[in-house]
C-alpha atoms as a PDB file:
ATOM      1  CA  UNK A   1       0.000   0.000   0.000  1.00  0.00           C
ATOM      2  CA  UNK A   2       2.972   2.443   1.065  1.00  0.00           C
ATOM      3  CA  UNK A   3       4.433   1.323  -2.174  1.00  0.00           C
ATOM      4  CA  UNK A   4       1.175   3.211  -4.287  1.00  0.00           C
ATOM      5  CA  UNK A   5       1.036   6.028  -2.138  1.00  0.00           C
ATOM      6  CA  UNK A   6       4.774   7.245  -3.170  1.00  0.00           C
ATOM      7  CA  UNK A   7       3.637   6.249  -6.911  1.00  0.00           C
ATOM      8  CA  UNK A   8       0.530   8.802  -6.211  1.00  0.00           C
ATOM      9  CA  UNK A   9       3.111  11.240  -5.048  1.00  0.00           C
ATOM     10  CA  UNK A  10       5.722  10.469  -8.333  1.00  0.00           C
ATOM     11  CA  UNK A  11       3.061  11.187 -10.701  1.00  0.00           C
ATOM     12  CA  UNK A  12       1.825  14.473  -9.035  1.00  0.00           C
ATOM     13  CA  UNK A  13       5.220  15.864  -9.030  1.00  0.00           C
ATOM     14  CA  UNK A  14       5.724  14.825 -12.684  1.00  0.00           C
ATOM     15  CA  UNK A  15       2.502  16.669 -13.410  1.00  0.00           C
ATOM     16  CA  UNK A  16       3.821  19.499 -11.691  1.00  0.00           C
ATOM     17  CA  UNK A  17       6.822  19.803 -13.490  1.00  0.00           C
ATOM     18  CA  UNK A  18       5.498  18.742 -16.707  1.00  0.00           C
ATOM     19  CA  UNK A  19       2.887  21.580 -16.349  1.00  0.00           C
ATOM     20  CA  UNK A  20       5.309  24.522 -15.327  1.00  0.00           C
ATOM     21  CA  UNK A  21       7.334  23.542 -18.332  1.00  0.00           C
ATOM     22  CA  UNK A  22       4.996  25.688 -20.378  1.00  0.00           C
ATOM     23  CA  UNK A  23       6.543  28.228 -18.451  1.00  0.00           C
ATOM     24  CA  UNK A  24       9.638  27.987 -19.048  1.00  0.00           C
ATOM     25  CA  UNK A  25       9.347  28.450 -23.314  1.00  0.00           C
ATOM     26  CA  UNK A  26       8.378  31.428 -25.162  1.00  0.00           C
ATOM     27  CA  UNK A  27       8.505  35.006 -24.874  1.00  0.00           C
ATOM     28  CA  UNK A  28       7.520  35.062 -21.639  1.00  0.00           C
ATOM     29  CA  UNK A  29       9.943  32.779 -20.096  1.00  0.00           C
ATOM     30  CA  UNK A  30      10.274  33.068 -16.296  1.00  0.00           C
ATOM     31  CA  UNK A  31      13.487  31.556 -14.875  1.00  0.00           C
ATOM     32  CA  UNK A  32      11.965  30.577 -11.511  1.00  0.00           C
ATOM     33  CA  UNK A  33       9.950  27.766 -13.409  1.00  0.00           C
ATOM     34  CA  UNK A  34      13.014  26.310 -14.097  1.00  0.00           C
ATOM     35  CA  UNK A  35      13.136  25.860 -10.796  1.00  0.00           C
ATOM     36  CA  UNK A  36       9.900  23.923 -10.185  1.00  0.00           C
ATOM     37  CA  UNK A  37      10.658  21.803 -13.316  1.00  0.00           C
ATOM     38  CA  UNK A  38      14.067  20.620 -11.920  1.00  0.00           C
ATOM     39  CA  UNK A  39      12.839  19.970  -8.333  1.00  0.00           C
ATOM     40  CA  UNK A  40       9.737  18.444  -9.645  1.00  0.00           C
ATOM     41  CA  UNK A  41      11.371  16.205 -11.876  1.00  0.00           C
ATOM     42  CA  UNK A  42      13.870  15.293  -9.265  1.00  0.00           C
ATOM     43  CA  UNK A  43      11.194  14.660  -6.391  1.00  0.00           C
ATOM     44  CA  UNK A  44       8.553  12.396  -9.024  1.00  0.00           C
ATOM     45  CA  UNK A  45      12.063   9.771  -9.581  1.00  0.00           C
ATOM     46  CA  UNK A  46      12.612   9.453  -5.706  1.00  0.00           C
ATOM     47  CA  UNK A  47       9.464   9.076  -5.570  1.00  0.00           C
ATOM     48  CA  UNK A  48       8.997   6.317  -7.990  1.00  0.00           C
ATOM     49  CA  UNK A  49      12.001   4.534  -6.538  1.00  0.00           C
ATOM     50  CA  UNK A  50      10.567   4.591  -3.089  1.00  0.00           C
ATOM     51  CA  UNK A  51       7.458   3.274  -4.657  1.00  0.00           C
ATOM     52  CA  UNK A  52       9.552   0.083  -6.918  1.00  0.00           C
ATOM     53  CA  UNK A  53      11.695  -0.270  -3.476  1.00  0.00           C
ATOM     54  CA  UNK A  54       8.043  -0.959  -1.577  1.00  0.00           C
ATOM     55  CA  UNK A  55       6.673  -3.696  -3.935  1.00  0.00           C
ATOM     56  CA  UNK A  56       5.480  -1.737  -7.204  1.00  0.00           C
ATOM     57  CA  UNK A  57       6.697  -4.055  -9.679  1.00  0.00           C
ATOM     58  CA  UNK A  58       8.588  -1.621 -12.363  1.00  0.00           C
ATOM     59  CA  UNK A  59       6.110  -2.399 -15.538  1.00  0.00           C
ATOM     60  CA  UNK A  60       3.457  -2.166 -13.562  1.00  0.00           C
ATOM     61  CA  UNK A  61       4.836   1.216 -12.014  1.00  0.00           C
ATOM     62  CA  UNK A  62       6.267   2.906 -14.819  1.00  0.00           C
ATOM     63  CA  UNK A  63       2.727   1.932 -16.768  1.00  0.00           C
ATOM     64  CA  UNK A  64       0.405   3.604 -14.372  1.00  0.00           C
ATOM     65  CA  UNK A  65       2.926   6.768 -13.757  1.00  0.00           C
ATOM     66  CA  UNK A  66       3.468   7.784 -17.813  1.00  0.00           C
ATOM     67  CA  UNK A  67      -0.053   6.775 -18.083  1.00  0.00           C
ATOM     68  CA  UNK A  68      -1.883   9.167 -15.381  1.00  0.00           C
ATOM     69  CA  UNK A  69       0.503  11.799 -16.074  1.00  0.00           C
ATOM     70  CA  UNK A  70      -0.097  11.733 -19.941  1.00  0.00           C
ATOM     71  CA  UNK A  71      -3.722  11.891 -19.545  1.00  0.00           C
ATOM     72  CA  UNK A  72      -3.463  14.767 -16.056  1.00  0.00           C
ATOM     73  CA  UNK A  73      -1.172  16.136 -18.100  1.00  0.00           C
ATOM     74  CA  UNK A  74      -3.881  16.204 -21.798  1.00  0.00           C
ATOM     75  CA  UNK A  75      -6.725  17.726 -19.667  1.00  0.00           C
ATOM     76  CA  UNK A  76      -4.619  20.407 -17.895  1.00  0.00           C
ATOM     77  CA  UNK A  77      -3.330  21.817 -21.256  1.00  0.00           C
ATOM     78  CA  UNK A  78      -7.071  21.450 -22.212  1.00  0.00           C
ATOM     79  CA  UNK A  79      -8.367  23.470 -19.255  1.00  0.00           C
ATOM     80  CA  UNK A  80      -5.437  25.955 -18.083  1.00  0.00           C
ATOM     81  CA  UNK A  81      -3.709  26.518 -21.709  1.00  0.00           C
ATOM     82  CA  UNK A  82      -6.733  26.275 -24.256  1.00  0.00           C
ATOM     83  CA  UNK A  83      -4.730  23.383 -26.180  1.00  0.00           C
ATOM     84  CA  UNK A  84      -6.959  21.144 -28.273  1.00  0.00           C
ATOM     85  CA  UNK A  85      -8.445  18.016 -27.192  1.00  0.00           C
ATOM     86  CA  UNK A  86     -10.124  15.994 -29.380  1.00  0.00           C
ATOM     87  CA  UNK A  87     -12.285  13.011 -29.440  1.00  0.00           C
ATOM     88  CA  UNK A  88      -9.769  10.925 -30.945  1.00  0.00           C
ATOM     89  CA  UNK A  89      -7.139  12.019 -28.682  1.00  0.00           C
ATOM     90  CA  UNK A  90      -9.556  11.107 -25.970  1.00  0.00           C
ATOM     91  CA  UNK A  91     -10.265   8.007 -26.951  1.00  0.00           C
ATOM     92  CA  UNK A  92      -6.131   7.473 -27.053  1.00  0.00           C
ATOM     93  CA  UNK A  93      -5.720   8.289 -23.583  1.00  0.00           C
ATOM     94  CA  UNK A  94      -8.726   5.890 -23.144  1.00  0.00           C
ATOM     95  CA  UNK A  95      -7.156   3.302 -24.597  1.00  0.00           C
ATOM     96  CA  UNK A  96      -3.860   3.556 -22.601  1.00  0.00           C
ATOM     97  CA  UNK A  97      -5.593   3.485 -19.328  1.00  0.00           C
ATOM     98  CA  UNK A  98      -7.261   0.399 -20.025  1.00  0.00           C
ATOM     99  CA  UNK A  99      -3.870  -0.879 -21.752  1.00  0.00           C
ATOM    100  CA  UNK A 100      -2.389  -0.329 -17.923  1.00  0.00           C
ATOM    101  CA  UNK A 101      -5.036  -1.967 -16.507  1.00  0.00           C
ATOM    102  CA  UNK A 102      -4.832  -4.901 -18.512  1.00  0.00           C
ATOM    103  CA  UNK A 103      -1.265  -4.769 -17.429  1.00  0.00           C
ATOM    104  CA  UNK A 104      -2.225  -4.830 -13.917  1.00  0.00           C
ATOM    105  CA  UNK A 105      -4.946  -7.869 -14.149  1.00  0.00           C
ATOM    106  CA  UNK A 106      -2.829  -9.818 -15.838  1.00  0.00           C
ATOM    107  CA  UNK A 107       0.221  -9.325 -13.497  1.00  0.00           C
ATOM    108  CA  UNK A 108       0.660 -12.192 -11.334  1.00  0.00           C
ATOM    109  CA  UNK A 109      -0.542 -11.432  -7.699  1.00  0.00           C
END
């Protein structure tokens, strides 16, 4: 269980930095996002290593954390930055969330 909750914790920190990467490109650069970025970054791999060293197995893991971030990551661009999201694109992330659960059921427990 400890071993989910520092997954839960990598891939919030990866969204984080993922997110205030948008600030760091542009015209409007600001240096202090660099900031966030590289301690975000930094904190969501300790994080996932905590969370392998507690019992995630490392597919299973890596899976869920690139999958939840790509698809927190889709609908904050969506909502905060006006990017496009469309149905197809939906249906991707759709797609790889069920890919990662299929990963999960048919991981031996």
């Amino acid at each position: 269980m400890a071993g989910y909750l520092f997954l839960a914790l990598a891939i919030v920190t990866e969204v984080i930095a993922t997110t205030f990467l948008k600030f760091t490109s542009g015209e409007n650069a600001r240096w202090w996002a660099y900031l966030v970025v590289a301690v975000g970054y930094i904190a969501s791999f300790v994080a996932l290593a905590q969370a392998l060293g507690r019992g995630v197995p490392l597919g299973i893991g890596y899976a869920i954390w690139a999958a939840v971030g790509v698809a927190l990551i889709a609908l904050i661009s969506w909502v905060f930055f006006r990017e496009s999201l469309t149905w197809v694109q939906v249906i991707g992330i759709a797609l790889v969330i069920a890919g990662v659960g299929l990963l999960e059921l048919g991981g031996k427990h």
